[in-house]
Protein backbone atom coordinates (compact mmCIF):
# COMPACT_ATOMS: atom_id res chain seq x y z
CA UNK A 1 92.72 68.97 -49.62
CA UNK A 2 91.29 67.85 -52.98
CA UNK A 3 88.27 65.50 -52.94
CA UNK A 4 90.17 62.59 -53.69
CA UNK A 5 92.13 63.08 -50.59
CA UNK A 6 89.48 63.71 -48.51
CA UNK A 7 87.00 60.33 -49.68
CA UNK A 8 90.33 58.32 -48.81
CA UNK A 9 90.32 59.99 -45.35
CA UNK A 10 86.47 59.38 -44.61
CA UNK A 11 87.46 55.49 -46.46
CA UNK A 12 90.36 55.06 -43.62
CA UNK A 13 87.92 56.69 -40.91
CA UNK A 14 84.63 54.11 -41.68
CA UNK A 15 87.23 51.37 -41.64
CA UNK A 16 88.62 51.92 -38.12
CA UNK A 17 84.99 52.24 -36.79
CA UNK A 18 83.82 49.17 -38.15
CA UNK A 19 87.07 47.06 -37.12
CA UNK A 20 86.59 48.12 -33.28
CA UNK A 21 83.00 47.79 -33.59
CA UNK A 22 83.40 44.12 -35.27
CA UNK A 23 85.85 43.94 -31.63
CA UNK A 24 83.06 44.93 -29.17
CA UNK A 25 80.49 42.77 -30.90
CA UNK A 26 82.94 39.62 -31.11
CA UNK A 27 84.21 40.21 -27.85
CA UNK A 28 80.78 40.36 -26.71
CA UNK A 29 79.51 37.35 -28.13
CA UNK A 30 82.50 35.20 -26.55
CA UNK A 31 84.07 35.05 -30.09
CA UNK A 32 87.35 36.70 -29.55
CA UNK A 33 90.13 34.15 -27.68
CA UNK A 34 92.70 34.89 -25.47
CA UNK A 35 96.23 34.69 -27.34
CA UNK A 36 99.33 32.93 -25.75
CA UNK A 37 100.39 36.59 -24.09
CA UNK A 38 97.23 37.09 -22.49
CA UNK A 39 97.19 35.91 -18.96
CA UNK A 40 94.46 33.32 -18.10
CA UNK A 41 93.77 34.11 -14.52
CA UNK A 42 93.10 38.05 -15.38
CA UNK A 43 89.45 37.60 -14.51
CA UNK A 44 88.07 40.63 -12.34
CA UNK A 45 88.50 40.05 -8.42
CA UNK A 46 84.75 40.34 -6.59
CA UNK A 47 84.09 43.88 -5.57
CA UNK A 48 83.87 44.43 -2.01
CA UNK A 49 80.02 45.24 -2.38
CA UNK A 50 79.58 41.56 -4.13
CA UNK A 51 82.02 39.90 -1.05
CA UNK A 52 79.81 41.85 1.57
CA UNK A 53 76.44 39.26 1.24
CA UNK A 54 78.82 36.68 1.38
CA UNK A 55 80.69 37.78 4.31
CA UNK A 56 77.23 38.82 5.81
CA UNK A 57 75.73 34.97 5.81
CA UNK A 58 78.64 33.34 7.15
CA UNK A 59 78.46 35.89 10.23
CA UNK A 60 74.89 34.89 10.30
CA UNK A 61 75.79 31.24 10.76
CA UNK A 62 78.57 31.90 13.19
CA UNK A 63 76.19 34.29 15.33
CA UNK A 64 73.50 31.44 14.98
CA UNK A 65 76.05 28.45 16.16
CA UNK A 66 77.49 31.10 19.30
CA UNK A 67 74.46 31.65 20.24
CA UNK A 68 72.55 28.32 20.48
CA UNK A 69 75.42 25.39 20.63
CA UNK A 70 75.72 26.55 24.36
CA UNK A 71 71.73 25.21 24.87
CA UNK A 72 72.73 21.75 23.19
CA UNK A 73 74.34 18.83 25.15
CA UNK A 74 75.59 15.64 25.02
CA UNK A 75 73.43 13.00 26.24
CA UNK A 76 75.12 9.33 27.31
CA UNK A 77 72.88 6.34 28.29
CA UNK A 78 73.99 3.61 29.99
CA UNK A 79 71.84 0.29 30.73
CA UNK A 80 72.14 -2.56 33.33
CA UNK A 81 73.71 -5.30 30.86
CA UNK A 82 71.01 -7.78 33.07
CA UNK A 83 68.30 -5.63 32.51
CA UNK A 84 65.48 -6.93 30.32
CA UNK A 85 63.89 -4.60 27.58
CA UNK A 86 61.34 -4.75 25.42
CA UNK A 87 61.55 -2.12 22.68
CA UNK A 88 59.23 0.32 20.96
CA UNK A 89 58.06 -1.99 17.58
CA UNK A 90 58.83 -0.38 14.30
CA UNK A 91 58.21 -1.89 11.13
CA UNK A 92 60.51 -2.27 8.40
CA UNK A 93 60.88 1.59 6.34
CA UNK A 94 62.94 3.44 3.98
CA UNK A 95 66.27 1.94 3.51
CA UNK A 96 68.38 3.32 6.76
CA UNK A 97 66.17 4.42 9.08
CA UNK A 98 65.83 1.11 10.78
CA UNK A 99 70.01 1.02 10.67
CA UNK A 100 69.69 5.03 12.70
CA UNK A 101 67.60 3.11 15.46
CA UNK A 102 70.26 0.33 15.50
CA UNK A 103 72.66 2.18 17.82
CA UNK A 104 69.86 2.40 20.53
CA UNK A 105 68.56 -1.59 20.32
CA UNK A 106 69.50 -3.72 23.05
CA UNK A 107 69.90 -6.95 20.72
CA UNK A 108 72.83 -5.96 18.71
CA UNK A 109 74.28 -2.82 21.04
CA UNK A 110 76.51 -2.49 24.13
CA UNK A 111 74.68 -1.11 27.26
CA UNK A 112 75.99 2.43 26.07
CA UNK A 113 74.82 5.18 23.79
CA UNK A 114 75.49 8.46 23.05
CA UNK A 115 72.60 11.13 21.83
CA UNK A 116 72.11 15.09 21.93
CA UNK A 117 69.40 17.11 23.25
CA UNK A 118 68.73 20.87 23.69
CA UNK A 119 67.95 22.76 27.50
CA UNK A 120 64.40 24.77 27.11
CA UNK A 121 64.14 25.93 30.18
CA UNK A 122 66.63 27.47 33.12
CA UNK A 123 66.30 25.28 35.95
CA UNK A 124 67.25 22.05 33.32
CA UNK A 125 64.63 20.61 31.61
CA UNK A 126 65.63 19.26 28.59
CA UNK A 127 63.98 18.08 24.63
CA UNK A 128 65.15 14.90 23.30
CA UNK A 129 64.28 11.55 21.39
CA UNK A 130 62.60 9.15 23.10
CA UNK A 131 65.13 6.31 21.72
CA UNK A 132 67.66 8.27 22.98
CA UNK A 133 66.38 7.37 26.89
CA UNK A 134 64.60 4.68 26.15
CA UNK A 135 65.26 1.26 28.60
CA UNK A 136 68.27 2.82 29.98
CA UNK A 137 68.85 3.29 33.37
CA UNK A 138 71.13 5.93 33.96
CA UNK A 139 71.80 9.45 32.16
CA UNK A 140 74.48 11.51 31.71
CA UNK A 141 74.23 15.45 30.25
CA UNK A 142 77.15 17.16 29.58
CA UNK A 143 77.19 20.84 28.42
CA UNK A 144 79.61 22.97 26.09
CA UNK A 145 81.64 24.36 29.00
CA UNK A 146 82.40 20.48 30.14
CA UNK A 147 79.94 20.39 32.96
CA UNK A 148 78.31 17.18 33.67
CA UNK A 149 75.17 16.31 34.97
CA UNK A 150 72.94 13.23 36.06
CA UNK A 151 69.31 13.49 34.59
CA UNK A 152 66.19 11.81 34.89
CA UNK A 153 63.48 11.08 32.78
CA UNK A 154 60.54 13.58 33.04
CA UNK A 155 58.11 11.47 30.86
CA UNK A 156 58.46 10.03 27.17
CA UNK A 157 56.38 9.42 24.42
CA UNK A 158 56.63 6.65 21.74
CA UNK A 159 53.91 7.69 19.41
CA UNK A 160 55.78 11.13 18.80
CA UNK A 161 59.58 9.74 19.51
CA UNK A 162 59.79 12.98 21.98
CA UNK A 163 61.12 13.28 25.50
CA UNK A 164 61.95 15.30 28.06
CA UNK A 165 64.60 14.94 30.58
CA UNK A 166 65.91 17.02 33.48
CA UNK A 167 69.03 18.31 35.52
CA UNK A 168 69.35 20.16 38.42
CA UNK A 169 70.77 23.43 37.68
CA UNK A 170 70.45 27.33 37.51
CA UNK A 171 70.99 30.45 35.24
CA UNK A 172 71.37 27.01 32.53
CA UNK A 173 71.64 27.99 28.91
CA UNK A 174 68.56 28.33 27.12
CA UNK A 175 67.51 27.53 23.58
CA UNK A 176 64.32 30.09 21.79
CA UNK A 177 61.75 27.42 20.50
CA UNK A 178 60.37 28.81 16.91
CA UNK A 179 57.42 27.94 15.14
CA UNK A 180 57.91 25.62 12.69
CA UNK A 181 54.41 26.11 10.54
CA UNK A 182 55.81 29.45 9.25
CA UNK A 183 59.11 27.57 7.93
CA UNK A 184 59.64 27.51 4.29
CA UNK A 185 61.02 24.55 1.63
CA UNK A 186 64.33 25.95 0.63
CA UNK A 187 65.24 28.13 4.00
CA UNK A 188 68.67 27.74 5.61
CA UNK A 189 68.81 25.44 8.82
CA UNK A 190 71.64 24.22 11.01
CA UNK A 191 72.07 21.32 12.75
CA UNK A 192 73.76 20.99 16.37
CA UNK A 193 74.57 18.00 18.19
CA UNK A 194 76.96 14.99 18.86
CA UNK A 195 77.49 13.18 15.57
CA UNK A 196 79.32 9.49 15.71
CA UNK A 197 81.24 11.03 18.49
CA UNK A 198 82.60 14.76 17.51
CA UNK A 199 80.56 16.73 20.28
CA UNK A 200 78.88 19.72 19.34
CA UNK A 201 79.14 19.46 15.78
CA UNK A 202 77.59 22.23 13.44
CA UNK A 203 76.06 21.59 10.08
CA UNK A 204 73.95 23.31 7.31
CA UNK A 205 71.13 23.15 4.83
CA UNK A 206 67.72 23.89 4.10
CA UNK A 207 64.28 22.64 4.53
CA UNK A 208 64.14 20.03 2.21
CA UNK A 209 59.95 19.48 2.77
CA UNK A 210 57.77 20.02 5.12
CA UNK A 211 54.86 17.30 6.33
CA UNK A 212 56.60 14.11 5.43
CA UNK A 213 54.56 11.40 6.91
CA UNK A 214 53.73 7.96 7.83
CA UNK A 215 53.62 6.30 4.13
CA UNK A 216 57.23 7.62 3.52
CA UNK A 217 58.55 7.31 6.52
CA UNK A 218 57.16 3.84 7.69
CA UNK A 219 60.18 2.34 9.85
CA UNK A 220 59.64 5.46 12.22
CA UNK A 221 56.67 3.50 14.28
CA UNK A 222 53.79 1.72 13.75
CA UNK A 223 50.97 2.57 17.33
CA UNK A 224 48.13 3.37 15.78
CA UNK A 225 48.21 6.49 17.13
CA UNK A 226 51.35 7.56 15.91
CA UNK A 227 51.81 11.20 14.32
CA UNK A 228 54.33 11.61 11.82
CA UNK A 229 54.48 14.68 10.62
CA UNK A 230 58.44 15.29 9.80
CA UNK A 231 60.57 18.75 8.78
CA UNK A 232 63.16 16.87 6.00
CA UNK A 233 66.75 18.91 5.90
CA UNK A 234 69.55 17.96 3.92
CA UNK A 235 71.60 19.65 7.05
CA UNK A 236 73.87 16.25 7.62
CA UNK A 237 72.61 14.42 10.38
CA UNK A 238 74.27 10.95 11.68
CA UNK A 239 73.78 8.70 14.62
CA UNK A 240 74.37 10.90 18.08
CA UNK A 241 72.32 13.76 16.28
CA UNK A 242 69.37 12.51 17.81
CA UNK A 243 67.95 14.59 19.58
CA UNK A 244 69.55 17.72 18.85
CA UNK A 245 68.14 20.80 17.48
CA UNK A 246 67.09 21.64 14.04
CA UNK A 247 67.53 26.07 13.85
CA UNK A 248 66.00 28.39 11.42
CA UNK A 249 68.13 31.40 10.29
CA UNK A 250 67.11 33.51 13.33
CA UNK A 251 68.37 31.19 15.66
CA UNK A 252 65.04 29.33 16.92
CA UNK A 253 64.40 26.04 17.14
CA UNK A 254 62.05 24.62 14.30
CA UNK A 255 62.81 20.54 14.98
CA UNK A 256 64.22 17.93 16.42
CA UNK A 257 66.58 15.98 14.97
CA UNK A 258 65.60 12.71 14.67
CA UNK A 259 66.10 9.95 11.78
CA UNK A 260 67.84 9.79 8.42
CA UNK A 261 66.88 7.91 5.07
CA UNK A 262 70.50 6.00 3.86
CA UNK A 263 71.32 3.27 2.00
CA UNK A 264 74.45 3.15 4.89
CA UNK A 265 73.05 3.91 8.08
CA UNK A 266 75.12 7.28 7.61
CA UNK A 267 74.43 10.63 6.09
CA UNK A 268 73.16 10.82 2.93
CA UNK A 269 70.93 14.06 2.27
CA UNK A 270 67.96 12.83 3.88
CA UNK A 271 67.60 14.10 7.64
CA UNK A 272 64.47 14.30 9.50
CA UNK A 273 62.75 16.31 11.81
CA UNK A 274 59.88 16.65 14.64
CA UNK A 275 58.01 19.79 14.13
CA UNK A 276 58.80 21.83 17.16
CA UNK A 277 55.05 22.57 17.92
CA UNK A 278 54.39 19.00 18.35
CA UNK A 279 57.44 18.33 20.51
CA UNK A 280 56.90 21.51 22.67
CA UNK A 281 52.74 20.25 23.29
CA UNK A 282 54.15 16.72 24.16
CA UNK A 283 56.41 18.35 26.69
CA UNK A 284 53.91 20.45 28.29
CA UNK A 285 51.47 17.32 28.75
CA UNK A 286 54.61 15.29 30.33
CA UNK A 287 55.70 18.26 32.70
CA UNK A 288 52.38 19.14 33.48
CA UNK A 289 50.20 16.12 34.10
CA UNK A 290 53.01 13.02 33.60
CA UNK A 291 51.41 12.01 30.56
CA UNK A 292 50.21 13.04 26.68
CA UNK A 293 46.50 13.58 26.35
CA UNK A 294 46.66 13.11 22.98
CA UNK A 295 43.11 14.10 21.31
CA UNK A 296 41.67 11.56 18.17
CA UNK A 297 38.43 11.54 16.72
CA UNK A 298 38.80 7.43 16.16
CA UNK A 299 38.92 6.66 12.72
CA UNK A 300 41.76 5.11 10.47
CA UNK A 301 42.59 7.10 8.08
CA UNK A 302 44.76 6.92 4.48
CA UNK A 303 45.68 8.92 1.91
CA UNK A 304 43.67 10.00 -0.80
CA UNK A 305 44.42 8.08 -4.28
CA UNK A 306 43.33 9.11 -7.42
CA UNK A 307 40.60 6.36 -7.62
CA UNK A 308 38.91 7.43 -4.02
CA UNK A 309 38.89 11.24 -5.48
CA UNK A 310 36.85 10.48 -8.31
CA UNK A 311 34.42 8.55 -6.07
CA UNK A 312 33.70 11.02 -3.56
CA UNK A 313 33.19 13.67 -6.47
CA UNK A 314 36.57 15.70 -5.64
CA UNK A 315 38.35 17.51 -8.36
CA UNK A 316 41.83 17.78 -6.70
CA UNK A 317 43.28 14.46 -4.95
CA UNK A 318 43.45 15.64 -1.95
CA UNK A 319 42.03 14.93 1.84
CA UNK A 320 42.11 11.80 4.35
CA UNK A 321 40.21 8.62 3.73
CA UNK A 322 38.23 7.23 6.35
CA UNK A 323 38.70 3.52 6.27
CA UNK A 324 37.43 2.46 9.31
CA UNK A 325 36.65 3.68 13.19
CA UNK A 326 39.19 2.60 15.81
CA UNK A 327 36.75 1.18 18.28
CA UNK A 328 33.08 0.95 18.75
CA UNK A 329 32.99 4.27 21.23
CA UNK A 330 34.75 6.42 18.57
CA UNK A 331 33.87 9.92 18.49
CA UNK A 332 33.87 10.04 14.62
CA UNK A 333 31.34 7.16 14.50
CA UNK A 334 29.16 8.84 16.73
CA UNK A 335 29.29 12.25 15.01
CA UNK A 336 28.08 10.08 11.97
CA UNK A 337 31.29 9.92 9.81
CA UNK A 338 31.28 6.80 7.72
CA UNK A 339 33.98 4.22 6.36
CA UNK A 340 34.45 5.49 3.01
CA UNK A 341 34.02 9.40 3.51
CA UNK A 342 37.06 11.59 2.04
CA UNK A 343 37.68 14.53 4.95
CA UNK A 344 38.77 17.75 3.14
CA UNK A 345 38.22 20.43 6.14
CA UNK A 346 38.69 20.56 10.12
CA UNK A 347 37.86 23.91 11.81
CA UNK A 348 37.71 25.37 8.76
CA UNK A 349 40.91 24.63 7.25
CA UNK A 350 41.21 22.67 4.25
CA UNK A 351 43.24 19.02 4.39
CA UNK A 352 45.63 17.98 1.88
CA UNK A 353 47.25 14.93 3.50
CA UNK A 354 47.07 12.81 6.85
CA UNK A 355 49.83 14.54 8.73
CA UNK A 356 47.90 17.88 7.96
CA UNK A 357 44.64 16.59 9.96
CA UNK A 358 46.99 15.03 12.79
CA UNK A 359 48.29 18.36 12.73
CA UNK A 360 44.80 20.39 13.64
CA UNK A 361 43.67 17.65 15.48
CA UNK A 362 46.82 17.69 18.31
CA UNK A 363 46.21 21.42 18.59
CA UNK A 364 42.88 20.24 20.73
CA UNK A 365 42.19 18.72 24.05
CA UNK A 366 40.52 16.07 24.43
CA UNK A 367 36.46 16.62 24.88
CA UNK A 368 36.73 20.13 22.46
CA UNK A 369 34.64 19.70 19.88
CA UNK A 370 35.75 20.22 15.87
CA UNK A 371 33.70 21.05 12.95
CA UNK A 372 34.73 18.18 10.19
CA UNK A 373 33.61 18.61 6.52
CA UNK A 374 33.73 15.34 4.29
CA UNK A 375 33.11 14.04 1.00
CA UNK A 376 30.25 10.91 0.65
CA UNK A 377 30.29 9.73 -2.73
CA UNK A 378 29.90 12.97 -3.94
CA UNK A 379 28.05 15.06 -1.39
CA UNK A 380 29.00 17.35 1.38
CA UNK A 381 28.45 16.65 5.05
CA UNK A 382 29.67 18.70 8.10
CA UNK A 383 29.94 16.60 11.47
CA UNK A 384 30.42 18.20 14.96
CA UNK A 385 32.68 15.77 16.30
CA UNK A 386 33.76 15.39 20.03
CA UNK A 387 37.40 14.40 20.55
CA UNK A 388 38.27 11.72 22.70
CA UNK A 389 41.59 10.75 24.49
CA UNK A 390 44.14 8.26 23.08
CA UNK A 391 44.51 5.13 25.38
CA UNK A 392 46.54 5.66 27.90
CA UNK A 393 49.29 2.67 27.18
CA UNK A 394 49.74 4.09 24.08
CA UNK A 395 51.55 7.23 25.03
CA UNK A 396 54.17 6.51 27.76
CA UNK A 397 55.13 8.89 30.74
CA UNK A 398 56.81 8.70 33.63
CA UNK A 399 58.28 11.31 36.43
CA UNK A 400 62.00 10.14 36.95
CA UNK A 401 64.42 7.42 35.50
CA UNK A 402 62.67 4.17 36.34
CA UNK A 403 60.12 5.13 33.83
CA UNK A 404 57.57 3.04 32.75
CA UNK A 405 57.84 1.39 29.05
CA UNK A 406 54.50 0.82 28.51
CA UNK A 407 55.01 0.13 24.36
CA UNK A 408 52.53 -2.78 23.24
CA UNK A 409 53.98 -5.95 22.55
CA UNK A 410 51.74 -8.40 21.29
CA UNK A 411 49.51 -7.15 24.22
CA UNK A 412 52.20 -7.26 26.97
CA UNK A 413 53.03 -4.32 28.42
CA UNK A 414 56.18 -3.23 30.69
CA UNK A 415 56.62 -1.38 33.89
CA UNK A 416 60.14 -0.21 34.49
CA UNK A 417 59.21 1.44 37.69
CA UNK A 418 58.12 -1.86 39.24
CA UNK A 419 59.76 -4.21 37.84
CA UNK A 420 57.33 -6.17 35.87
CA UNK A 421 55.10 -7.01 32.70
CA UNK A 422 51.38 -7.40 32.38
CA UNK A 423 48.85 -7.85 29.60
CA UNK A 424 44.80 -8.02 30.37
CA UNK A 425 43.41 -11.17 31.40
CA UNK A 426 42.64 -12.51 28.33
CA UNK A 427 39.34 -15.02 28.13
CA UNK A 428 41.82 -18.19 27.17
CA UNK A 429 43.56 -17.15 30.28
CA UNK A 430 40.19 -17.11 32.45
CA UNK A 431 38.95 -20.50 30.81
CA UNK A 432 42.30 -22.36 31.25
CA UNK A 433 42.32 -20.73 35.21
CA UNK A 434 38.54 -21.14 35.39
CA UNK A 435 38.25 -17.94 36.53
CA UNK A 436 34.71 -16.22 37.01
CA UNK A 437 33.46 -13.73 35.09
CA UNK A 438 34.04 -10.93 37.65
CA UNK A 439 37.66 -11.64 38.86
CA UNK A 440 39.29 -8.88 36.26
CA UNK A 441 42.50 -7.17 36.24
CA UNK A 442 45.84 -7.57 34.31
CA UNK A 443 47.73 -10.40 34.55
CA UNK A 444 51.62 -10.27 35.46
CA UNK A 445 54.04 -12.56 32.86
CA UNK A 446 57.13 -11.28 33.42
CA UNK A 447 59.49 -10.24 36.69
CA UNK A 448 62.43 -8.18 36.43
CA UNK A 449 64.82 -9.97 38.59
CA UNK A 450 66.63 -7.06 39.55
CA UNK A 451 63.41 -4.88 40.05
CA UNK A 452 61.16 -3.51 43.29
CA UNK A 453 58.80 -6.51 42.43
CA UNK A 454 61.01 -9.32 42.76
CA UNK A 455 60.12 -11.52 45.66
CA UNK A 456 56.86 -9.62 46.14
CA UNK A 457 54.98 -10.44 43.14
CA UNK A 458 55.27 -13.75 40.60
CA UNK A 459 54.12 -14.85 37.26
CA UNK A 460 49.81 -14.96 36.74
CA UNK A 461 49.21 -13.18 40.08
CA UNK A 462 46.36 -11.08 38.88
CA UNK A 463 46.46 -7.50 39.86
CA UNK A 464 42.62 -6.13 40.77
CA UNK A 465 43.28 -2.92 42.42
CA UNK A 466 45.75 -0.45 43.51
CA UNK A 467 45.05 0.18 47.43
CA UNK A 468 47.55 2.78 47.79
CA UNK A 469 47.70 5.94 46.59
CA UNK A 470 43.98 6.87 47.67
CA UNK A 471 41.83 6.55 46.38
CA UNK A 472 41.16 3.11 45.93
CA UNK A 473 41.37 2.38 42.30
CA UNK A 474 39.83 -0.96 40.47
CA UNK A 475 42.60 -2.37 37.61
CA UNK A 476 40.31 -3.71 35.03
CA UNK A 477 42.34 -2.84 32.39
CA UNK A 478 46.18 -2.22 31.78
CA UNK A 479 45.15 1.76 31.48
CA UNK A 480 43.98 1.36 34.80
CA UNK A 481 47.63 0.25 35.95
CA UNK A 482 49.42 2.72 34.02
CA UNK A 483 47.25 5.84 35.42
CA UNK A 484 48.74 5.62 38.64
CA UNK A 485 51.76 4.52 37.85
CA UNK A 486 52.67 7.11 35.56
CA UNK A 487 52.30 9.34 38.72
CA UNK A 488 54.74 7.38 41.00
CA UNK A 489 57.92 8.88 41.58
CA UNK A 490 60.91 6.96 43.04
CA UNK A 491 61.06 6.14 46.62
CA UNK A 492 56.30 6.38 46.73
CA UNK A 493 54.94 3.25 47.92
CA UNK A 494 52.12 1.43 45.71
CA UNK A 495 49.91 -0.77 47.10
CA UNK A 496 48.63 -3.56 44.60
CA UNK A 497 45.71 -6.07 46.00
CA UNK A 498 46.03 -9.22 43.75
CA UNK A 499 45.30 -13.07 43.60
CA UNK A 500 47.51 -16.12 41.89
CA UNK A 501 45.00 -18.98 40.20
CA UNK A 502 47.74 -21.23 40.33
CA UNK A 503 47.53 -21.16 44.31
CA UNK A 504 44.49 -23.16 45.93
CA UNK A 505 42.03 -20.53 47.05
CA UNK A 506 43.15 -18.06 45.05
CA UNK A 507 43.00 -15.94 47.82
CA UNK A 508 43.71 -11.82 47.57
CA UNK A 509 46.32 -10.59 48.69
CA UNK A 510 48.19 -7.08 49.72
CA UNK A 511 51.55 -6.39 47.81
CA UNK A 512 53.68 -3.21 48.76
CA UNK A 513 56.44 -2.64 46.71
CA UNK A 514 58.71 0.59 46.98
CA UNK A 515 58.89 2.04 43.35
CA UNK A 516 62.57 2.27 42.20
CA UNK A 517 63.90 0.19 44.87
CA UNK A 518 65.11 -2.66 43.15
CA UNK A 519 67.68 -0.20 40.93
């Protein structure tokens, strides 16, 4: 082959190399386009090992839903359409949580209502929303294999919207309670109940955020002693959710469905839950003692802004503001905390926002003592403060149905299990009676006229004492009342000693009313 020849050959050679090479780098780069014979829809199928994750986290969901939609029911409440109620307040909140609560309010309602719950333990007892039960008289469970049960109300608690209920039963269904302080923004959750109807209903999402409290979520409640302290979850969640259970991807229960943020009342992306730790140490007050002993160290406390960081010398804005104590025997103001001081620390642990103290804080009994660091204008102080108890009235509990709703009402106060409202003799009420100084108790305004009391005890009597259950107890304040009637179960006789100004005399008297009876 001459020379010629062979420079032509290595030409022809070069030029092939470069013209697929200019074909991998084009086609590489996006910059080649499919011609009309090329099929569009030639795009590589998934390889089995790419389907498999897929395939493994809808199992995942399906083994999740088998395994705990058999622990959720349906919960229907049905009220006495002559029955008076008085409502837990709530002030006005994010758009749509105050339309949420609409189903359950008495003033724009029927005397129906349909929620969900979850069964924690075998023999029946059963996690739910307080607005769920709340002024209704009679309850209905039913489970996922159509069984239906009557339930009573175990106790309830406004300030945390929690409740517990219970049916008679065996071998029931259980559902695993997690531990919702190890949940992270951004994991998968499901949530079971009985939306707007469609029973058992399964939904997904993740943890939106974590710790959501009482400035963003105002229309939730407004007792001072509130905690709010909410799990968000874009899981949709609708009216007859309530209640239900909020599940982590292993299957435990991390929340309790309870509200949504809408413009519509409906779902929207913004559900909201009650951290299961709180709900489960609510429960185990109610079961075990018919009430929440719900420990405070009496201040009132607010966010930190950026202006009360710079005063108390903090570089972060972060930590509660003490604005004020919440009576003159609060724990705080005896440990020596002031209006003004920033609190960054309880037992140690640093605090970010309100809901984070509430948090440490309901994790103690009343009469422990915590270690409390603060900011004062830029110094450090530690304070050993002794926790207190929450008033009684502001936590509501009962042992059956006729539970009491004890919510505060511009001071009024209601007893389901009785029949009747009182509020504490106030001193316009002892000047317009002319009352002495030592006649105390709580005053009745209101009679149910389909309760026990009706016929037994009318509007002012004055109750001083409870004779019955012994010991003798004196009623100088509406705590007094509620104490032992948060113990009464239906079908227990209480004995109330009281006095009417508006009869001459004013002479005592011995009232026995059957609790219950009148239902």
């Amino acid at each position: 082959m001459s020379s010629r020849t062979l420079a032509r050959a290595r030409f022809g050679v070069a030029v092939a190399i470069a013209f697929a090479s200019g074909i991998v780098f084009a086609s590489g780069f996006d910059l080649t386009r499919f011609g009309y014979a090329q099929s569009r829809s030639t795009a590589a199928k998934p390889t089995v090992q790419e389907v498999k994750p897929i395939a493994d986290a809808s199992n995942a969901f399906v083994s999740i839903a088998e395994h705990v939609t058999p622990a959720v029911v349906s919960i229907q409440a049905e009220r006495d359409a002559k029955q008076k109620v008085q409502r837990s307040p709530r002030r006005n909140g994010p758009p749509g949580l105050e339309d949420f609560f609409q189903q359950f309010d008495p003033r724009s309602a029927p005397a129906e209502a349909s929620g969900s719950g979850f069964i924690v333990s075998k023999d029946g007892y059963i996690l739910t929303n307080n607005h769920v039960v709340e002024d209704f008289d009679r309850l209905n469970v039913t489970l996922t294999d159509h069984r239906v049960f009557k339930a009573k109300v175990v106790g309830r608690d406004p300030t945390t919207d929690v409740a517990v209920i219970k049916i008679d039963g065996k071998d029931l269904p259980t559902a695993t309670l997690g531990n919702d302080e190890t949940a992270r923004v951004g994991e998968w959750v499901l949530a079971i109940g009985n939306p707007l109807g469609l029973d058992f209903t399964v939904t997904a999402g993740i943890v939106s955020a974590k710790g959501r409290g009482s400035q963003e979520l105002q229309g939730l409640n407004r007792d001072a002693y509130a905690i709010t302290d909410f799990i968000q979850t874009d899981a949709a969640i609708n009216p007859g959710n309530s209640g239900g259970p909020l599940v982590n991807a292993r299957g435990e229960v991390i929340g309790i469905n309870s509200a949504i943020a809408s413009q519509t009342g409906y779902y929207s992306g913004y559900g909201f839950a009650i951290p299961i730790t709180l709900a489960k140490q609510v429960m185990d007050d109610l079961v075990e003692h018919g009430r929440v002993r719900r420990a405070v160290i009496g201040v009132q406390i607010s966010p930190v802004s950026p202006e009360d960081a710079t005063v108390a010398g903090l570089k972060d804005i972060a930590g509660v503001l003490v604005g004020g104590y919440s009576d003159d025997n609060s724990p705080a103001r005896t440990a020596g905390l002031e209006a003004g001081d920033v609190i960054v620390a309880a037992d140690g642990k640093p605090i970010d926002r309100v809901s984070t103290l509430q948090r440490i804080i309901r994790g103690h009994e009343p009469g422990e003592t915590v270690t409390v660091d603060v900011m004062r204008y830029g110094t450090k102080k530690t304070f050993k403060v002794k926790l207190a108890e929450a008033p009684t009235n502001t936590a509501v509990a009962s042992r059956d149905n006729d539970d009491d709703n004890a919510s505060a009402n511009g001071g009024v106060t209601s007893y389901d299990k009785i029949g009747v409202s009182v509020e504490a003799v106030t001193p316009e009420f002892r000047s317009a009676k002319r009352l002495a100084s030592d006649r105390d108790g709580v005053r009745v305004t209101d009679i149910d006229a389909a309760g026990p009391a009706r016929g037994r005890l009318f509007q002012n009597d004055v109750i001083t004492a409870v004779l019955f259950p012994t010991p003798r107890k004196e009623v100088k304040s509406v705590a007094d009342l509620q104490s032992v009637l948060s113990r009464a179960k239906d079908g227990d006789i209480v004995s109330l000693q009281v006095f009417n100004p508006d009869v001459q005399g004013a002479a005592t008297r011995v009232v026995n009313i059957r609790v219950g009876s009148g239902k």
